[in-house]
PDB file of N, CA and C in Angstrom:
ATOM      1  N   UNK A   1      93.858 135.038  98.828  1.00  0.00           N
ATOM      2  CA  UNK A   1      93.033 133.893  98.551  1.00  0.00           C
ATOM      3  C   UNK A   1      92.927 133.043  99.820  1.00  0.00           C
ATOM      4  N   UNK A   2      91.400 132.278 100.118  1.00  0.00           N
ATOM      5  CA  UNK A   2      91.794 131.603 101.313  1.00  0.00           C
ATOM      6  C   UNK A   2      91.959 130.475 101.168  1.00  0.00           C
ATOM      7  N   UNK A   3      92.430 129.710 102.275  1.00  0.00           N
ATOM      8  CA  UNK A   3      92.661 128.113 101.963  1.00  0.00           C
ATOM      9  C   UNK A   3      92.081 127.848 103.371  1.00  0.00           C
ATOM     10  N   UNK A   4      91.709 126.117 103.048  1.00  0.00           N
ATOM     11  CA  UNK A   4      90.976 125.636 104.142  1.00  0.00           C
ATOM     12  C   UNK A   4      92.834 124.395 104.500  1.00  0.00           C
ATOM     13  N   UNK A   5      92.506 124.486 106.046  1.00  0.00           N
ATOM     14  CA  UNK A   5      92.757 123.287 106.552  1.00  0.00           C
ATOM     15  C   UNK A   5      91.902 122.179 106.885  1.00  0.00           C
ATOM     16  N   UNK A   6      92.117 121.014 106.497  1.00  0.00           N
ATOM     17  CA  UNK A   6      91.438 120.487 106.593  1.00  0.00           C
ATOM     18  C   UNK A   6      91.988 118.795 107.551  1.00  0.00           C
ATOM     19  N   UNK A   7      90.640 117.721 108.413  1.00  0.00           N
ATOM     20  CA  UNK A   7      91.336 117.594 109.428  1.00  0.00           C
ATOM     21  C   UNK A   7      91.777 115.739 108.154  1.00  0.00           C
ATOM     22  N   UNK A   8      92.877 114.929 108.892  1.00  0.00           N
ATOM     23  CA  UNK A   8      93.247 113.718 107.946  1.00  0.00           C
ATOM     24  C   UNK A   8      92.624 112.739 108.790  1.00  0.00           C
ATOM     25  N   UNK A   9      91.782 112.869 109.742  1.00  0.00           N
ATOM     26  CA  UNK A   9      91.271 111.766 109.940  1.00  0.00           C
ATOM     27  C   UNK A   9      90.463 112.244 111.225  1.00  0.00           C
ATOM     28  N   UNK A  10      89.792 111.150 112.068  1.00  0.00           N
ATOM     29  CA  UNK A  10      88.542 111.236 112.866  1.00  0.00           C
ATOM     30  C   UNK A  10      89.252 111.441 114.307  1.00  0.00           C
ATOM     31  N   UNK A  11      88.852 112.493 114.503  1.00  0.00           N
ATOM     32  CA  UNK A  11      89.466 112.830 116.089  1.00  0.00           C
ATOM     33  C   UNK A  11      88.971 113.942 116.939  1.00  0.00           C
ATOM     34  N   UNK A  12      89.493 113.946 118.602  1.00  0.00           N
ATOM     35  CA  UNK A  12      88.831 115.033 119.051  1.00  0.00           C
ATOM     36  C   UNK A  12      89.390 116.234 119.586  1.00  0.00           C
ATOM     37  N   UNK A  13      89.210 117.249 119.219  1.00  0.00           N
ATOM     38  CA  UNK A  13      90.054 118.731 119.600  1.00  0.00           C
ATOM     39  C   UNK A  13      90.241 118.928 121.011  1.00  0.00           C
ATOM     40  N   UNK A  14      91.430 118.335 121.297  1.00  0.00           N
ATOM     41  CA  UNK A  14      92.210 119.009 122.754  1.00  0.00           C
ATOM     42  C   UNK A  14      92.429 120.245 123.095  1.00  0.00           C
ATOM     43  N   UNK A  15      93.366 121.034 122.087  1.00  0.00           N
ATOM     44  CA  UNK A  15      93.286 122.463 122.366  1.00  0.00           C
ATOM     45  C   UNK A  15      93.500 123.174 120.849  1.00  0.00           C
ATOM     46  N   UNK A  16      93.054 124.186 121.376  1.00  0.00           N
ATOM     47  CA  UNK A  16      93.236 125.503 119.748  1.00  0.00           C
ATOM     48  C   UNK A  16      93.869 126.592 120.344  1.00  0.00           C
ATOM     49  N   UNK A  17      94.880 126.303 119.019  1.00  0.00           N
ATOM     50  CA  UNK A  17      96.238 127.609 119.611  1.00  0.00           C
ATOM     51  C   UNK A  17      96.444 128.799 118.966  1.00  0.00           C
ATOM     52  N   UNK A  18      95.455 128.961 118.272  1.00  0.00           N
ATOM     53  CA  UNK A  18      95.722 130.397 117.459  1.00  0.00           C
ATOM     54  C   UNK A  18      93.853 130.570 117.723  1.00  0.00           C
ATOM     55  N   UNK A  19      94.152 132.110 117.332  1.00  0.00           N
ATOM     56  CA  UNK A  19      92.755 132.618 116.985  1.00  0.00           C
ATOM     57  C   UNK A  19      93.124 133.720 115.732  1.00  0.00           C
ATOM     58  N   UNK A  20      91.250 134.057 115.371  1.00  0.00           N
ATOM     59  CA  UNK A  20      91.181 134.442 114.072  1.00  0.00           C
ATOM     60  C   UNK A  20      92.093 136.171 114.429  1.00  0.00           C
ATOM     61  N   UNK A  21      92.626 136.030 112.911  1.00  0.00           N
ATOM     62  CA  UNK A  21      93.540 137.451 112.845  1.00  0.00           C
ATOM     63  C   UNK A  21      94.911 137.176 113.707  1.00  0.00           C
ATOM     64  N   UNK A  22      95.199 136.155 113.756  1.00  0.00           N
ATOM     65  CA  UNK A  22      96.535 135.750 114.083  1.00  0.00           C
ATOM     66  C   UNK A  22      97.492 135.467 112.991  1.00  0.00           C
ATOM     67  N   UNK A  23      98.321 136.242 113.145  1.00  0.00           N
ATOM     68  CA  UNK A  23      99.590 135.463 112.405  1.00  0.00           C
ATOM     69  C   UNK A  23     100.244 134.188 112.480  1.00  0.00           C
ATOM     70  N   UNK A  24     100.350 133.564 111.066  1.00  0.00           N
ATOM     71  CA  UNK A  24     100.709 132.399 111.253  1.00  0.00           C
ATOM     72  C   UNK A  24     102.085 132.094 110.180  1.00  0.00           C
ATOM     73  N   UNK A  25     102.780 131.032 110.980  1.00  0.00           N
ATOM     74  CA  UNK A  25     104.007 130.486 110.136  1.00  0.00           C
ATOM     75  C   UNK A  25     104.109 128.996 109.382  1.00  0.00           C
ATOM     76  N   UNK A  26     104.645 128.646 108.444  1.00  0.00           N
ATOM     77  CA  UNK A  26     104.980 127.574 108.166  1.00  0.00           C
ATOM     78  C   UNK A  26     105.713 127.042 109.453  1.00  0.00           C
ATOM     79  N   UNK A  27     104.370 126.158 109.839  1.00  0.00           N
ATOM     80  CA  UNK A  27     105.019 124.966 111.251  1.00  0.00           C
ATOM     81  C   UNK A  27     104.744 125.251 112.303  1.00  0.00           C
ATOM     82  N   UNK A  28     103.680 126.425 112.133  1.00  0.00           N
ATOM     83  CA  UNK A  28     103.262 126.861 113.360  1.00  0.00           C
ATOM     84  C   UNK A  28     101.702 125.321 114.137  1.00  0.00           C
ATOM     85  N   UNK A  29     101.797 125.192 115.081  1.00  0.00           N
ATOM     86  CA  UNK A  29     100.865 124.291 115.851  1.00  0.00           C
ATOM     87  C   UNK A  29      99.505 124.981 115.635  1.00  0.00           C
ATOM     88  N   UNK A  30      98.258 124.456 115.026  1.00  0.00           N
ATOM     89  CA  UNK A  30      97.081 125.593 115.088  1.00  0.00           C
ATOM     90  C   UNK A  30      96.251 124.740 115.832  1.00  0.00           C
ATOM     91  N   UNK A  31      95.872 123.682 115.819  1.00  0.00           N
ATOM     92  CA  UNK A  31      94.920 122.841 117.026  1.00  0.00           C
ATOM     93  C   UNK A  31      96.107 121.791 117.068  1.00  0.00           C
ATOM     94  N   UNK A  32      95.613 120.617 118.455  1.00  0.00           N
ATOM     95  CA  UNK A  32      96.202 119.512 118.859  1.00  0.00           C
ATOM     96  C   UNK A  32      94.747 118.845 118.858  1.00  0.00           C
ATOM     97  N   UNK A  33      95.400 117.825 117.954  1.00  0.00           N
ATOM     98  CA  UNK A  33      94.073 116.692 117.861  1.00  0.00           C
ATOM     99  C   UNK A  33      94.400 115.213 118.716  1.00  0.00           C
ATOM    100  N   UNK A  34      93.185 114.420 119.489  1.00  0.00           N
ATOM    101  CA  UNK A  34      93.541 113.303 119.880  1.00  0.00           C
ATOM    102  C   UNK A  34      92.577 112.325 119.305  1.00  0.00           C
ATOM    103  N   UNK A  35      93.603 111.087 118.701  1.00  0.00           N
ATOM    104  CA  UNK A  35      92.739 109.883 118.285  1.00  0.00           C
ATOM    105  C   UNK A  35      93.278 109.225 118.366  1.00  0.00           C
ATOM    106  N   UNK A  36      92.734 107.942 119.099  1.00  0.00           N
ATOM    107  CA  UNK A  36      93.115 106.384 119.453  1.00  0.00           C
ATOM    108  C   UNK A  36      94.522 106.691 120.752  1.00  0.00           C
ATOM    109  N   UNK A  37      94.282 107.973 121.403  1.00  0.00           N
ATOM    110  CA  UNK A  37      95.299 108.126 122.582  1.00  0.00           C
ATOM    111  C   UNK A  37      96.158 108.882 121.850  1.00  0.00           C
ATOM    112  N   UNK A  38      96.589 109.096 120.987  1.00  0.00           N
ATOM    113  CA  UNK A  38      97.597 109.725 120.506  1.00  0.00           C
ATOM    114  C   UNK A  38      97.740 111.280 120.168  1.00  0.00           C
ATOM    115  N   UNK A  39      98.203 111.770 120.744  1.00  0.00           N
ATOM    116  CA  UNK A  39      98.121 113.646 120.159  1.00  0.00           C
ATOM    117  C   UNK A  39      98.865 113.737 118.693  1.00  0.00           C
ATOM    118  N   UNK A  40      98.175 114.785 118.068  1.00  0.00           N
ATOM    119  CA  UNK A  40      98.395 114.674 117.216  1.00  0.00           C
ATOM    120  C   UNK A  40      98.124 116.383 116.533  1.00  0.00           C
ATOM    121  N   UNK A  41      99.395 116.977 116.731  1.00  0.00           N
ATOM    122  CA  UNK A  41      99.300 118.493 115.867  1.00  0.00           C
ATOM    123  C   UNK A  41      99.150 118.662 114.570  1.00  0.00           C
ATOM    124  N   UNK A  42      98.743 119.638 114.460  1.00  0.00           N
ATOM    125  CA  UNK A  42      97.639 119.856 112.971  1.00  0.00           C
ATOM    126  C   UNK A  42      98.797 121.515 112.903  1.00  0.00           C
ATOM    127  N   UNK A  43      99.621 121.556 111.574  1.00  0.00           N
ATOM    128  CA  UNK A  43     100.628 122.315 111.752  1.00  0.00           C
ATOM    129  C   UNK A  43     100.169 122.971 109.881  1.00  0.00           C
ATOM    130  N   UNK A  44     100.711 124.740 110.104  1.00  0.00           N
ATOM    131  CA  UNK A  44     100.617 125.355 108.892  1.00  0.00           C
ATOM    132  C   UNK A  44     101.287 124.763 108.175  1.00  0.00           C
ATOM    133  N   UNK A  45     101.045 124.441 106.990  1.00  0.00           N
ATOM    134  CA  UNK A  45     101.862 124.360 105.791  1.00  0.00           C
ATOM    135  C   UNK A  45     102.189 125.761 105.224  1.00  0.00           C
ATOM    136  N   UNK A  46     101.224 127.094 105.289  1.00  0.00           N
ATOM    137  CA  UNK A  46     101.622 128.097 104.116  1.00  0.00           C
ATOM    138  C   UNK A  46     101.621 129.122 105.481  1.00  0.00           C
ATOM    139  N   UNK A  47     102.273 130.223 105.384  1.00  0.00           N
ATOM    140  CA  UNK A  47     102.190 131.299 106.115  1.00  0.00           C
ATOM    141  C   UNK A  47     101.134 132.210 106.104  1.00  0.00           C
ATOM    142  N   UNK A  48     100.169 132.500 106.837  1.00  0.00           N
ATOM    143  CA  UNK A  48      98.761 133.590 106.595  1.00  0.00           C
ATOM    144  C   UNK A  48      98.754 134.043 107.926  1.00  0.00           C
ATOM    145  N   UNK A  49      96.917 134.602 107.523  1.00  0.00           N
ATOM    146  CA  UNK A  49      96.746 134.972 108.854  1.00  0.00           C
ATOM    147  C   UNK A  49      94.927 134.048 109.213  1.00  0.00           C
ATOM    148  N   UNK A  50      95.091 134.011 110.103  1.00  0.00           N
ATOM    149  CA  UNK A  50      93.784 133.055 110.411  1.00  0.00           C
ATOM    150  C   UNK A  50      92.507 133.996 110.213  1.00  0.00           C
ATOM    151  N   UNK A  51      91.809 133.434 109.345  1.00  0.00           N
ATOM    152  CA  UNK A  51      90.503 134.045 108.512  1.00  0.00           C
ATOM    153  C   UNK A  51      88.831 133.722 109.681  1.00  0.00           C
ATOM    154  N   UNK A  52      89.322 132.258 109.722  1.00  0.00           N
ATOM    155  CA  UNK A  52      88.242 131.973 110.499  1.00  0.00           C
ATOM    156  C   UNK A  52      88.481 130.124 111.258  1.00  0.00           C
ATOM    157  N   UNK A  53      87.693 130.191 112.414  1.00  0.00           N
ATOM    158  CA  UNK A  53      88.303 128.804 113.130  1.00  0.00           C
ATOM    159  C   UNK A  53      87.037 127.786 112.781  1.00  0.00           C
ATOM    160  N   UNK A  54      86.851 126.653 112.542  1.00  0.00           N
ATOM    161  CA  UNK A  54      85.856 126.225 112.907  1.00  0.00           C
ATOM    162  C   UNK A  54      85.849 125.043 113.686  1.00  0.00           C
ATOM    163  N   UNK A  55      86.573 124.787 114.761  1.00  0.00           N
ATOM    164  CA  UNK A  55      86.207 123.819 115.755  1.00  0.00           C
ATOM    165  C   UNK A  55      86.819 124.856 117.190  1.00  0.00           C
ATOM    166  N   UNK A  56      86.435 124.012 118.456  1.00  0.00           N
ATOM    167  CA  UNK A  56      86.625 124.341 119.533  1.00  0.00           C
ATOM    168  C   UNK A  56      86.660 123.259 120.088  1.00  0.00           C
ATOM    169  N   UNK A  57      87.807 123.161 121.372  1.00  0.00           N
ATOM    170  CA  UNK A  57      87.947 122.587 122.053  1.00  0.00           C
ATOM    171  C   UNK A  57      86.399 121.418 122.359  1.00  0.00           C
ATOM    172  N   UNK A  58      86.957 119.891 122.661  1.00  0.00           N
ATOM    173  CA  UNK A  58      85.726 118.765 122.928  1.00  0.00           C
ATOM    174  C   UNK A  58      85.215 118.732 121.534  1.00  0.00           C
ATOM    175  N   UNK A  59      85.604 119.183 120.313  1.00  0.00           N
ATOM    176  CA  UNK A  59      84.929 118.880 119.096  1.00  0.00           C
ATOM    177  C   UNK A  59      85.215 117.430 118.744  1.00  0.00           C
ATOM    178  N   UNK A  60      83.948 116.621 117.742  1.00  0.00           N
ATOM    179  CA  UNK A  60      84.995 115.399 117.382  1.00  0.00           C
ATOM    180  C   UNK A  60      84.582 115.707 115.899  1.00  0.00           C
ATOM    181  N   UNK A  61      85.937 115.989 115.303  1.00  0.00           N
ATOM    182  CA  UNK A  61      85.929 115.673 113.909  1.00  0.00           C
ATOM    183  C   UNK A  61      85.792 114.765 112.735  1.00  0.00           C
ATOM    184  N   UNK A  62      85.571 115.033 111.752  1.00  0.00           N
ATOM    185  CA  UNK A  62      85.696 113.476 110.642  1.00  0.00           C
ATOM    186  C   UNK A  62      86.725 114.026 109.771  1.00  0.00           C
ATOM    187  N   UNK A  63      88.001 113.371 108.952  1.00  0.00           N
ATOM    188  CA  UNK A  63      88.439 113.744 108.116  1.00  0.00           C
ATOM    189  C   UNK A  63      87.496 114.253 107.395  1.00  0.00           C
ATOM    190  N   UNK A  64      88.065 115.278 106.352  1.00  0.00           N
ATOM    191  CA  UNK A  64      87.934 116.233 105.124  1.00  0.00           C
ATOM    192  C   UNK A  64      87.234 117.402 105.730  1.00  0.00           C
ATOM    193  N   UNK A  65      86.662 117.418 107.256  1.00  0.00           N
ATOM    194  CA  UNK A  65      86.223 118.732 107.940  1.00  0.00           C
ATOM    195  C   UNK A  65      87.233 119.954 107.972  1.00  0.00           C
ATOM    196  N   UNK A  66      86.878 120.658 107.520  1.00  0.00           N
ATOM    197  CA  UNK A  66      87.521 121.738 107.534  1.00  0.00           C
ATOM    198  C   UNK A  66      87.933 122.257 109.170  1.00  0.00           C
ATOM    199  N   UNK A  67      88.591 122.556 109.879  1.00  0.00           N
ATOM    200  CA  UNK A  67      89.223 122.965 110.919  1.00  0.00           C
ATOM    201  C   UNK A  67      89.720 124.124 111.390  1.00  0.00           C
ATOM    202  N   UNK A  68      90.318 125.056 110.127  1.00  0.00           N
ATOM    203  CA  UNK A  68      90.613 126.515 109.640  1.00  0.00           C
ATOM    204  C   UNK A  68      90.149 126.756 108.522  1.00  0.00           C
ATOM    205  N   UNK A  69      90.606 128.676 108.276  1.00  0.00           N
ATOM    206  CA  UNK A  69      90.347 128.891 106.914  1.00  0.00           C
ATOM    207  C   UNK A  69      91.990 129.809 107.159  1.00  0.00           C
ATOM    208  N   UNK A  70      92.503 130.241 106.344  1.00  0.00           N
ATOM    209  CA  UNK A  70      93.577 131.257 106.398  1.00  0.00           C
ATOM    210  C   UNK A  70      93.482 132.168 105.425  1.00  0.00           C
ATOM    211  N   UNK A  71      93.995 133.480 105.081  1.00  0.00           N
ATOM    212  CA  UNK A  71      94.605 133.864 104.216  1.00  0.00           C
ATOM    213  C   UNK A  71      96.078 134.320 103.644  1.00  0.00           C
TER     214      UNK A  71
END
């Protein structure tokens, strides 16, 4: 089943650390987000494998944007 990550608030994508068909862990780092100066990692909650990405680096997000998909 897939699940979305999704982002908690308005910010802009510094870097993306996984790509799709990667294995992933509970706590693994999947983007680093920056807002208001502050970095801010965006970390697995469930263990999968990355389904599909949807931001890239210089993105600016809004919360509830989806960011990943996993399975």
């Amino acid at each position: 089943m897939a699940e979305d990550v999704v982002a908690e608030i308005v910010a802009s994508v510094l870097e993306v650390l996984v790509a799709p068909g990667q294995q992933i862990e509970v706590g693994d780092t999947l983007v680093l987000l920056e807002s208001m100066k502050m970095e801010i990692p965006v970390l697995a909650e469930e263990a999968g494998t990355i389904a599909d990405l949807k931001v890239k680096v210089g993105d600016v997000i809004q919360a509830g944007d989806v960011i990943a998909t996993f399975e």
